[in-house]
C-alpha atoms as a PDB file:
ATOM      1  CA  UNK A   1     -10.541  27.520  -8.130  1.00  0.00           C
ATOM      2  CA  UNK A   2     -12.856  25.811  -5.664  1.00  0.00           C
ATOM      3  CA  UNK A   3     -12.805  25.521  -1.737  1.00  0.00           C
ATOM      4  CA  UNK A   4     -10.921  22.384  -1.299  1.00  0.00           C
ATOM      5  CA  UNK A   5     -12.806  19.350   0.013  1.00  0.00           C
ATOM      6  CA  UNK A   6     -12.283  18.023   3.080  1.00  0.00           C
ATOM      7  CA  UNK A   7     -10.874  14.243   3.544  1.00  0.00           C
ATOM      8  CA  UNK A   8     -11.572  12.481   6.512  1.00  0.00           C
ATOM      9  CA  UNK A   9      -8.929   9.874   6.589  1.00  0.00           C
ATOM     10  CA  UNK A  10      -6.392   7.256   8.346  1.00  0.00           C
ATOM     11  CA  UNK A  11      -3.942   5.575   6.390  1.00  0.00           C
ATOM     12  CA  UNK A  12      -5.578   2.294   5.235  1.00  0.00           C
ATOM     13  CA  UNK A  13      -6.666   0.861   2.223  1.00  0.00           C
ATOM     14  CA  UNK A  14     -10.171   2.414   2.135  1.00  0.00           C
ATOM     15  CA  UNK A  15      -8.935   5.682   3.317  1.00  0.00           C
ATOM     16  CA  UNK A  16      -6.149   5.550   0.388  1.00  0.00           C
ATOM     17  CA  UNK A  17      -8.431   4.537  -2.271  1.00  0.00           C
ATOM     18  CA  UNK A  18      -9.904   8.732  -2.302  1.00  0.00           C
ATOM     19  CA  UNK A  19      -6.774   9.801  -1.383  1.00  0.00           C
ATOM     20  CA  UNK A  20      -5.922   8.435  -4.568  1.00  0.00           C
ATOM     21  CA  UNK A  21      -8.701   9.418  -6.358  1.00  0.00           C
ATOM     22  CA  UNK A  22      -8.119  13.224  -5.196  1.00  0.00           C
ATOM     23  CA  UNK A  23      -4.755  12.518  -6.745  1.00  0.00           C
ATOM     24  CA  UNK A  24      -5.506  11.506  -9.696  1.00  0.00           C
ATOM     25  CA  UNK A  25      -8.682  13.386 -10.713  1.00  0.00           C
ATOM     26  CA  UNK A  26      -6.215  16.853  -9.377  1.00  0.00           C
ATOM     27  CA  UNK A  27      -8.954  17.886  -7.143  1.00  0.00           C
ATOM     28  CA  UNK A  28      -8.009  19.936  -3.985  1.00  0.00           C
ATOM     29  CA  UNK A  29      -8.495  18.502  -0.763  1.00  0.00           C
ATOM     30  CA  UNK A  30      -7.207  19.063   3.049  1.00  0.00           C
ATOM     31  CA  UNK A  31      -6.889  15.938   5.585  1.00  0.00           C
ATOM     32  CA  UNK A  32      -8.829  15.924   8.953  1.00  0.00           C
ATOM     33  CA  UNK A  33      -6.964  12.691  10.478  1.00  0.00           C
ATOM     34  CA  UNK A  34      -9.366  10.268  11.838  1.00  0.00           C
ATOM     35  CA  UNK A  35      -7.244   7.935  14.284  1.00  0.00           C
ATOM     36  CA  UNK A  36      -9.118   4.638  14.636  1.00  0.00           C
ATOM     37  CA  UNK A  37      -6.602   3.248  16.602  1.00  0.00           C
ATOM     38  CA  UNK A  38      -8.014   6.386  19.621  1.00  0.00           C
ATOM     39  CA  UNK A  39     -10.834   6.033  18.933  1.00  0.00           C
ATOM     40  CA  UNK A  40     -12.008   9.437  16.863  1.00  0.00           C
ATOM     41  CA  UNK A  41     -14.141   7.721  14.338  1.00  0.00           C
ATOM     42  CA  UNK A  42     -16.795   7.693  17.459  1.00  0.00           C
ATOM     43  CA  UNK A  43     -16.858  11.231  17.887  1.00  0.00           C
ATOM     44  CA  UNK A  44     -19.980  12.885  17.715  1.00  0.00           C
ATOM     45  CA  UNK A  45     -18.696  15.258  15.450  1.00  0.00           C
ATOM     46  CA  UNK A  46     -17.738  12.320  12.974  1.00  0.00           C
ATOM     47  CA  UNK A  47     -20.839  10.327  13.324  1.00  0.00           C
ATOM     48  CA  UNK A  48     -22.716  13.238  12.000  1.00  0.00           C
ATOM     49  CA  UNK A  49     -21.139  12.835   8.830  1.00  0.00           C
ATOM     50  CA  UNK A  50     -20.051   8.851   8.634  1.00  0.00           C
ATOM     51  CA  UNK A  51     -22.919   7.506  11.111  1.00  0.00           C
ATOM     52  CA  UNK A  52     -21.414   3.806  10.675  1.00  0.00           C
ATOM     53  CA  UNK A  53     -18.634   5.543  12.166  1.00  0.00           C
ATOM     54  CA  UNK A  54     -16.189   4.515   9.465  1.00  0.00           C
ATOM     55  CA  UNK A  55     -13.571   6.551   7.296  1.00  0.00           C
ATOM     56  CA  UNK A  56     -12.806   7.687   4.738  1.00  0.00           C
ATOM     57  CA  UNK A  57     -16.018  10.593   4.711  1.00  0.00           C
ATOM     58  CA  UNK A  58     -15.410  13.575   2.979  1.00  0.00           C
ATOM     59  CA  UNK A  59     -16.912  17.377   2.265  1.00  0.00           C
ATOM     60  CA  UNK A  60     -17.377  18.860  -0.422  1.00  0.00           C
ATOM     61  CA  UNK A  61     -18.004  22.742   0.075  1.00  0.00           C
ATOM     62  CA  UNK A  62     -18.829  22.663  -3.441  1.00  0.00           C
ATOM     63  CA  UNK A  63     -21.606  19.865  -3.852  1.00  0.00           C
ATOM     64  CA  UNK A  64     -24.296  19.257  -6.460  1.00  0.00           C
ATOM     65  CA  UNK A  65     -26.456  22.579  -7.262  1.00  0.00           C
ATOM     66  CA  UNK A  66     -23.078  24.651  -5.661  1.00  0.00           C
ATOM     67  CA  UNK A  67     -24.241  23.262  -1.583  1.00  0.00           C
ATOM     68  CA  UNK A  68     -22.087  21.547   0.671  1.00  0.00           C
ATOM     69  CA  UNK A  69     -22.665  17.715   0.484  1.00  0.00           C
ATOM     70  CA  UNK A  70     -21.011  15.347   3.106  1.00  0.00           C
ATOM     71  CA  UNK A  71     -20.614  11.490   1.764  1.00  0.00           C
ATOM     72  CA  UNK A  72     -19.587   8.335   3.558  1.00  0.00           C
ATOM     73  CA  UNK A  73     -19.079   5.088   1.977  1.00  0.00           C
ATOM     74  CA  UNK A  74     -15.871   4.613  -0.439  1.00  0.00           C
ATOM     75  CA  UNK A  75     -17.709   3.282  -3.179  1.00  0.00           C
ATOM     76  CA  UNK A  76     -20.476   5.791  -3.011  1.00  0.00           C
ATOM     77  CA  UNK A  77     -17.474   8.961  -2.732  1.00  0.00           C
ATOM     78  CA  UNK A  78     -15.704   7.383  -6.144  1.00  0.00           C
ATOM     79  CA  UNK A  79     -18.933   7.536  -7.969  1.00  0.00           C
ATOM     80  CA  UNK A  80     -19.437  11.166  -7.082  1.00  0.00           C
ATOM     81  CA  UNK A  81     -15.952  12.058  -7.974  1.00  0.00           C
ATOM     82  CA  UNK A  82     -15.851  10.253 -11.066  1.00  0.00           C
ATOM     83  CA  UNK A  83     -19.207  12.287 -11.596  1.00  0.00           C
ATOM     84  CA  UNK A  84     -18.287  15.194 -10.420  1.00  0.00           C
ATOM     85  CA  UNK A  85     -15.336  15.496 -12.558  1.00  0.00           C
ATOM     86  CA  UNK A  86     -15.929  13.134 -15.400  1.00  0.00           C
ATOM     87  CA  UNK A  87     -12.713  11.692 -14.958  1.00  0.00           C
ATOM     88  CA  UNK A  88     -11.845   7.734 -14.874  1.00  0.00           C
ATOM     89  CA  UNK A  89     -15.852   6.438 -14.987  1.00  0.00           C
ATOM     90  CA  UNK A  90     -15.594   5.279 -19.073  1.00  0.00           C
ATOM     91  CA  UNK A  91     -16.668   6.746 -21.977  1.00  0.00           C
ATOM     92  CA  UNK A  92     -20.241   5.704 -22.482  1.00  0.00           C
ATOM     93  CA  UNK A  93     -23.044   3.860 -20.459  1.00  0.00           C
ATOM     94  CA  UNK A  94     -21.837   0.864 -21.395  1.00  0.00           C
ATOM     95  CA  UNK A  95     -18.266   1.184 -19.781  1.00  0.00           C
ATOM     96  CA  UNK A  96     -19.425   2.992 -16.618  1.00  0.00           C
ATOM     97  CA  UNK A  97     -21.688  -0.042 -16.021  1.00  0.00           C
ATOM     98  CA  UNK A  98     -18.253  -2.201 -16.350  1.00  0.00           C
ATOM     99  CA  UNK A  99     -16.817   0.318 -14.114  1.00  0.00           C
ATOM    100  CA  UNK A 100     -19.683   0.117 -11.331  1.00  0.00           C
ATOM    101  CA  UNK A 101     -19.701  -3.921 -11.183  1.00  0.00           C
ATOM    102  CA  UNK A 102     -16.238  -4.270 -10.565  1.00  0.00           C
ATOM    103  CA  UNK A 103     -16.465  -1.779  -8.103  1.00  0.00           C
ATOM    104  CA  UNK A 104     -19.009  -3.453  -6.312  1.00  0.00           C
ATOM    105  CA  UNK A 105     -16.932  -6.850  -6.578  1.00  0.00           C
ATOM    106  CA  UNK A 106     -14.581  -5.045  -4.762  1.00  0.00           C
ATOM    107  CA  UNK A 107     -16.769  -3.484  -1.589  1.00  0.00           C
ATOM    108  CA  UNK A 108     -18.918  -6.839  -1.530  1.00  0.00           C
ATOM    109  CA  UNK A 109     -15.584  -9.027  -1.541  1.00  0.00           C
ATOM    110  CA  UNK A 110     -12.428  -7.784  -1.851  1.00  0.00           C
ATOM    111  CA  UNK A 111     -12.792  -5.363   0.678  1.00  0.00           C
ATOM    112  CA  UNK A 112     -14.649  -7.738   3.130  1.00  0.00           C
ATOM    113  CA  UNK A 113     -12.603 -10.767   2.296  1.00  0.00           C
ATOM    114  CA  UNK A 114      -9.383  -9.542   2.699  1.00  0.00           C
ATOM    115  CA  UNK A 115     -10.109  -7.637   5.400  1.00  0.00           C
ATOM    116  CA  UNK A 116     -11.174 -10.665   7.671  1.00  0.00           C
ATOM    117  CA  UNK A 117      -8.016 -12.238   6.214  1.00  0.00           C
ATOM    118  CA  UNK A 118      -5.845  -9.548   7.450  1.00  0.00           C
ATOM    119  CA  UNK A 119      -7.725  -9.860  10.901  1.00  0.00           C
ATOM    120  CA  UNK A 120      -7.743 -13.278  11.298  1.00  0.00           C
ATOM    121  CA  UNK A 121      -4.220 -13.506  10.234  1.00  0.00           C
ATOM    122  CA  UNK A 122      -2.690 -10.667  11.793  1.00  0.00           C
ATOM    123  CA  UNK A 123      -4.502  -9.684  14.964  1.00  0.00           C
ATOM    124  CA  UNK A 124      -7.288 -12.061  16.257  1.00  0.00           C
ATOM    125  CA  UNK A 125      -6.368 -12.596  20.501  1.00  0.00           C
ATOM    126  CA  UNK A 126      -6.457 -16.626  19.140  1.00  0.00           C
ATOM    127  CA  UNK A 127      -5.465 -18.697  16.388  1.00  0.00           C
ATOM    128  CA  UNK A 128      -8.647 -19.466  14.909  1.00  0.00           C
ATOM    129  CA  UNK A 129      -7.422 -22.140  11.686  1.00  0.00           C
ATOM    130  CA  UNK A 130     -10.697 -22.297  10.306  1.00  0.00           C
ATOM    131  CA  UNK A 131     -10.809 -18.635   9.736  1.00  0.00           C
ATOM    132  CA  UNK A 132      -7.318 -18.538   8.568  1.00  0.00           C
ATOM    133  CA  UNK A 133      -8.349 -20.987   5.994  1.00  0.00           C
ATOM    134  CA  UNK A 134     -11.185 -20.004   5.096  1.00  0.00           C
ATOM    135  CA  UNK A 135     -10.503 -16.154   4.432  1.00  0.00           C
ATOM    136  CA  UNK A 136      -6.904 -16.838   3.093  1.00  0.00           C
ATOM    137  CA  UNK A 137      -8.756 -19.091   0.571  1.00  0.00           C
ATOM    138  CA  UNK A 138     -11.773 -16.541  -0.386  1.00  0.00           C
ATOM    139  CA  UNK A 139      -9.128 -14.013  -1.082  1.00  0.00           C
ATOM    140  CA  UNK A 140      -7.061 -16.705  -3.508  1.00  0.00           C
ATOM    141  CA  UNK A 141     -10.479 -17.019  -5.330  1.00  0.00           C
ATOM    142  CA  UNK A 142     -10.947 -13.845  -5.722  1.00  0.00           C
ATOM    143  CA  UNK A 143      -7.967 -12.869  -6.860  1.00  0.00           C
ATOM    144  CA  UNK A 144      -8.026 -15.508  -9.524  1.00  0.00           C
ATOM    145  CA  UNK A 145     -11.326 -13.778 -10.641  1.00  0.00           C
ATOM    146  CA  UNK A 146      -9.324 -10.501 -10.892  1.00  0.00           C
ATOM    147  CA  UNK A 147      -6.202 -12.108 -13.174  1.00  0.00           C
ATOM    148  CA  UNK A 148      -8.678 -13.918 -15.437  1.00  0.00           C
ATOM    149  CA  UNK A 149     -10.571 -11.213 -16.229  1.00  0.00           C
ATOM    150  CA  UNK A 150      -7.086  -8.998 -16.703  1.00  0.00           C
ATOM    151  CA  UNK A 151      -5.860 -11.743 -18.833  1.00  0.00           C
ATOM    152  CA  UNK A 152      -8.028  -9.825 -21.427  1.00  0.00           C
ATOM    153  CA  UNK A 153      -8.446  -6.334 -20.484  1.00  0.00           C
ATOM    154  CA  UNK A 154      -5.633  -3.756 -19.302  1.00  0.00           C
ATOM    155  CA  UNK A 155      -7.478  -2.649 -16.289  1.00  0.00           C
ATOM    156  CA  UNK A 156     -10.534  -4.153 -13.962  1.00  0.00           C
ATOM    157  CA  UNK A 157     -13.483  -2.662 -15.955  1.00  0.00           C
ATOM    158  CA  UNK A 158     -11.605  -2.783 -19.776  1.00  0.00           C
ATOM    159  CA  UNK A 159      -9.243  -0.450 -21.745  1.00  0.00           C
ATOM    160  CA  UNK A 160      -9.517   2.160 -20.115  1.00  0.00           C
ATOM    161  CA  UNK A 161      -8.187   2.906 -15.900  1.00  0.00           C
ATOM    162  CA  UNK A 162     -11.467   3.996 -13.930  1.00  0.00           C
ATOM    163  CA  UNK A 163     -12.331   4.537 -10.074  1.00  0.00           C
ATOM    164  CA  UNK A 164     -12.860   0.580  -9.992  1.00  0.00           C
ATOM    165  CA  UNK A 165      -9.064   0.238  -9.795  1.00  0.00           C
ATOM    166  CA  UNK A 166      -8.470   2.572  -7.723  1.00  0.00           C
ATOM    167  CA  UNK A 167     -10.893   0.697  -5.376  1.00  0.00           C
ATOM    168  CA  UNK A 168      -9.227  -2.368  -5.729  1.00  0.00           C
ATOM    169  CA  UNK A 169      -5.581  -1.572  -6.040  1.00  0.00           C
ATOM    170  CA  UNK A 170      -5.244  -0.364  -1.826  1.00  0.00           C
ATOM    171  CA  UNK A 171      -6.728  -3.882  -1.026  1.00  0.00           C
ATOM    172  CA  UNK A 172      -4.555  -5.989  -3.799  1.00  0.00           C
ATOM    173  CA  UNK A 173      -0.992  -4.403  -3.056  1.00  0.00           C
ATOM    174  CA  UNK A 174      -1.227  -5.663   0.686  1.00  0.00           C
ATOM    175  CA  UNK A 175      -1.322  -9.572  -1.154  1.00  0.00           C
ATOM    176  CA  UNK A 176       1.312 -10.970   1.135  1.00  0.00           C
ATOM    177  CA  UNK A 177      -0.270  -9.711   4.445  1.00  0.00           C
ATOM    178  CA  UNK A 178      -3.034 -11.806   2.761  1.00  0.00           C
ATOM    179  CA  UNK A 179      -0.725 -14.757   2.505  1.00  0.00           C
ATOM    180  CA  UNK A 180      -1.404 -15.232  -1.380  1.00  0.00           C
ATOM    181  CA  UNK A 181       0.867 -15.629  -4.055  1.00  0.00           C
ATOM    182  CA  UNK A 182       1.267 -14.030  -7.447  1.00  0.00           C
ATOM    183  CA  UNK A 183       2.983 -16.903  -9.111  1.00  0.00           C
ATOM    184  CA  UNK A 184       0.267 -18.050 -10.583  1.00  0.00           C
ATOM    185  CA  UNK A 185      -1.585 -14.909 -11.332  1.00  0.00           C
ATOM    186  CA  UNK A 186       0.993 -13.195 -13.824  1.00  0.00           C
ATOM    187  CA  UNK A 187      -1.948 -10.548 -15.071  1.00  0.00           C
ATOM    188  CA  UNK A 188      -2.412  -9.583 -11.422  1.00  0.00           C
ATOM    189  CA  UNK A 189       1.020  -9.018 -11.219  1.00  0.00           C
ATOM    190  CA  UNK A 190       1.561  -6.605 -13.978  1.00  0.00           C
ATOM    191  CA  UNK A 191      -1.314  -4.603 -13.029  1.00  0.00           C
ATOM    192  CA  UNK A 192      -0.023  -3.954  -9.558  1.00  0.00           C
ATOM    193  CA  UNK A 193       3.489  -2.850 -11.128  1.00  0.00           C
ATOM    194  CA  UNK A 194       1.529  -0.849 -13.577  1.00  0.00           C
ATOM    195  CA  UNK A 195      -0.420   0.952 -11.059  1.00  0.00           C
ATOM    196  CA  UNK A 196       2.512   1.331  -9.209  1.00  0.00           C
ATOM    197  CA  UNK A 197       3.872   3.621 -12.017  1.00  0.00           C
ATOM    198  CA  UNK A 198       0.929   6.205 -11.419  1.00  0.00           C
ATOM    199  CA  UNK A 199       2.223   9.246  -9.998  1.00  0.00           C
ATOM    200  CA  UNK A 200      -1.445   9.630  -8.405  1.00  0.00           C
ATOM    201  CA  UNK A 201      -1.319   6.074  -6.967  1.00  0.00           C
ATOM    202  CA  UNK A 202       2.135   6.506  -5.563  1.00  0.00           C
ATOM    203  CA  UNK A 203       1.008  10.229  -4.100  1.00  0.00           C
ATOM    204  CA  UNK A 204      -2.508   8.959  -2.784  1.00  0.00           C
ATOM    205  CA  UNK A 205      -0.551   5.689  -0.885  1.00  0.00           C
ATOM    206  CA  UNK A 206       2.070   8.285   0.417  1.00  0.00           C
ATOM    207  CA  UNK A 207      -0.875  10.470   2.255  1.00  0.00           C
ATOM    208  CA  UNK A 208       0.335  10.163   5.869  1.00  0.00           C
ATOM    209  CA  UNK A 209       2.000   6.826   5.483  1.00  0.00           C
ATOM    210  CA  UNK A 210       4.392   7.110   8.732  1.00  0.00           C
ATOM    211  CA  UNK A 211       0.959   7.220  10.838  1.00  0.00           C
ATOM    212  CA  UNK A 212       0.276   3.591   9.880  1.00  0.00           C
ATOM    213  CA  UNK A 213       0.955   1.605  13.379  1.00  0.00           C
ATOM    214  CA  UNK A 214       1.280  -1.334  14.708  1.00  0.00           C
ATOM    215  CA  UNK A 215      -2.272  -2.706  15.784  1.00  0.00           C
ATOM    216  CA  UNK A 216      -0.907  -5.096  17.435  1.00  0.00           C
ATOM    217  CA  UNK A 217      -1.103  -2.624  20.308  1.00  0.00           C
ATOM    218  CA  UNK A 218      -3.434  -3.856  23.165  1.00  0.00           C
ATOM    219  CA  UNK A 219      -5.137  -0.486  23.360  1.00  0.00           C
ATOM    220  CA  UNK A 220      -5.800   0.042  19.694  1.00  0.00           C
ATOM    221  CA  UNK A 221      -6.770  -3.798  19.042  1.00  0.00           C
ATOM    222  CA  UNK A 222      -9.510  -2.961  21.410  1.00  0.00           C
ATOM    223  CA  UNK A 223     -10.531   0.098  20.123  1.00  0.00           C
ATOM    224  CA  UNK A 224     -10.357  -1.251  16.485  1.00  0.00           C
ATOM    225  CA  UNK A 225     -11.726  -4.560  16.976  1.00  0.00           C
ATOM    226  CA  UNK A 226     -13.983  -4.126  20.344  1.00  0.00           C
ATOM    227  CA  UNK A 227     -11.644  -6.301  22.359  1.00  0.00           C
ATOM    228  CA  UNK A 228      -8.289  -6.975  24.063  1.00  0.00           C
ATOM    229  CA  UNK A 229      -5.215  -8.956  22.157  1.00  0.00           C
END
């Protein structure tokens, strides 16, 4: 059995889409907690291994050619799991390329979109309308993108359930934080109840789940977000 790698990790949607992943591929892992709200994700210690200073990083004691590798970067960790394993990246060529573009979707706009939404709706120190609109919206678009195109397929990249929705799944099941609706997005909604129903999903959302605070918190807005609320 190999040395378990190490997950570097807060409760939030990017930290929960490799805690998922770990789940699901049945790879073993420990958790070194990286509180953003205190600050710990500008350690040195940390920046040596995430030098954007963002989690989820991990370890893996048992890295390509048997050497340690360190990784930052969701995306970038999902395709070396899903290569390291062989698990959830398609059968062929042609449906790991499906797999990577959604993925991408998600860290180029998912990710980004309704994160700002989630900011601008939830924390800013001002009520910025414009923003509000103007994220809330992106985040509308995109998730019609995401029920058209499971209108045809059972999952994001096709038949078959691969790291890209596990990379979109953390982002999509916080929807009404987002202010959207799934009234008009019926596919949507069945995948989130399907994904729901993954014992991996439900584990990999569970990691650590009562540390998730309220950043409404003066200290931790500023620490987060680089100012006071």
């Amino acid at each position: 059995m190999q040395d378990p790698i190490q997950l570097f990790y807060w409760p939030t949607p990017n930290g929960w889409k490799i805690s998922i992943a770990l789940e699901e591929m049945g790879l073993p892992y420990e958790v070194t907690l990286i509180d953003i709200g205190k600050g710990d994700q500008f350690a040195p210690e940390f920046l040596n291994i995430s030098p954007g200073n963002k989690m989820p990083a991990i370890i893996d004691p048992d890295g390509p050619g048997g050497a340690p590798v360190s990784l930052f970067e969701s995306g970038a960790i999902l395709q070396y799991l899903a290569r390291k394993t062989g698990q959830f990246y398609g059968k062929d060529e042609r449906a790991r390329l499906k797999a990577d573009q959604w993925l991408m979707w998600q860290m180029g706009g998912v990710g980004p979109m309704a994160g700002q939404a989630h900011h601008f709706l939830k924390y800013a120190p001002e009520d910025l309308p414009y923003a509000k609109d103007r994220y809330r919206n992106e985040v509308a678009r995109l998730y019609g993108v995401l029920d058209r195109q499971l209108a045809e397929n059972e999952y994001a990249a096709g038949a078959d359930y691969t790291i890209a929705d596990m990379a979109i799944w953390p982002w999509a099941s916080l929807w009404e934080g987002q202010q959207q609706t799934l009234d008009d997005k019926p596919h949507l909604a069945r995948w989130l109840e399907n994904m729901w129903s993954r014992p991996g999903v439900v584990a990999g959302r569970a990691l650590h789940a009562d540390l998730r605070a309220d950043r409404s918190d003066s200290k931790a807005q500023q620490v987060i977000f680089g100012h006071p609320r």
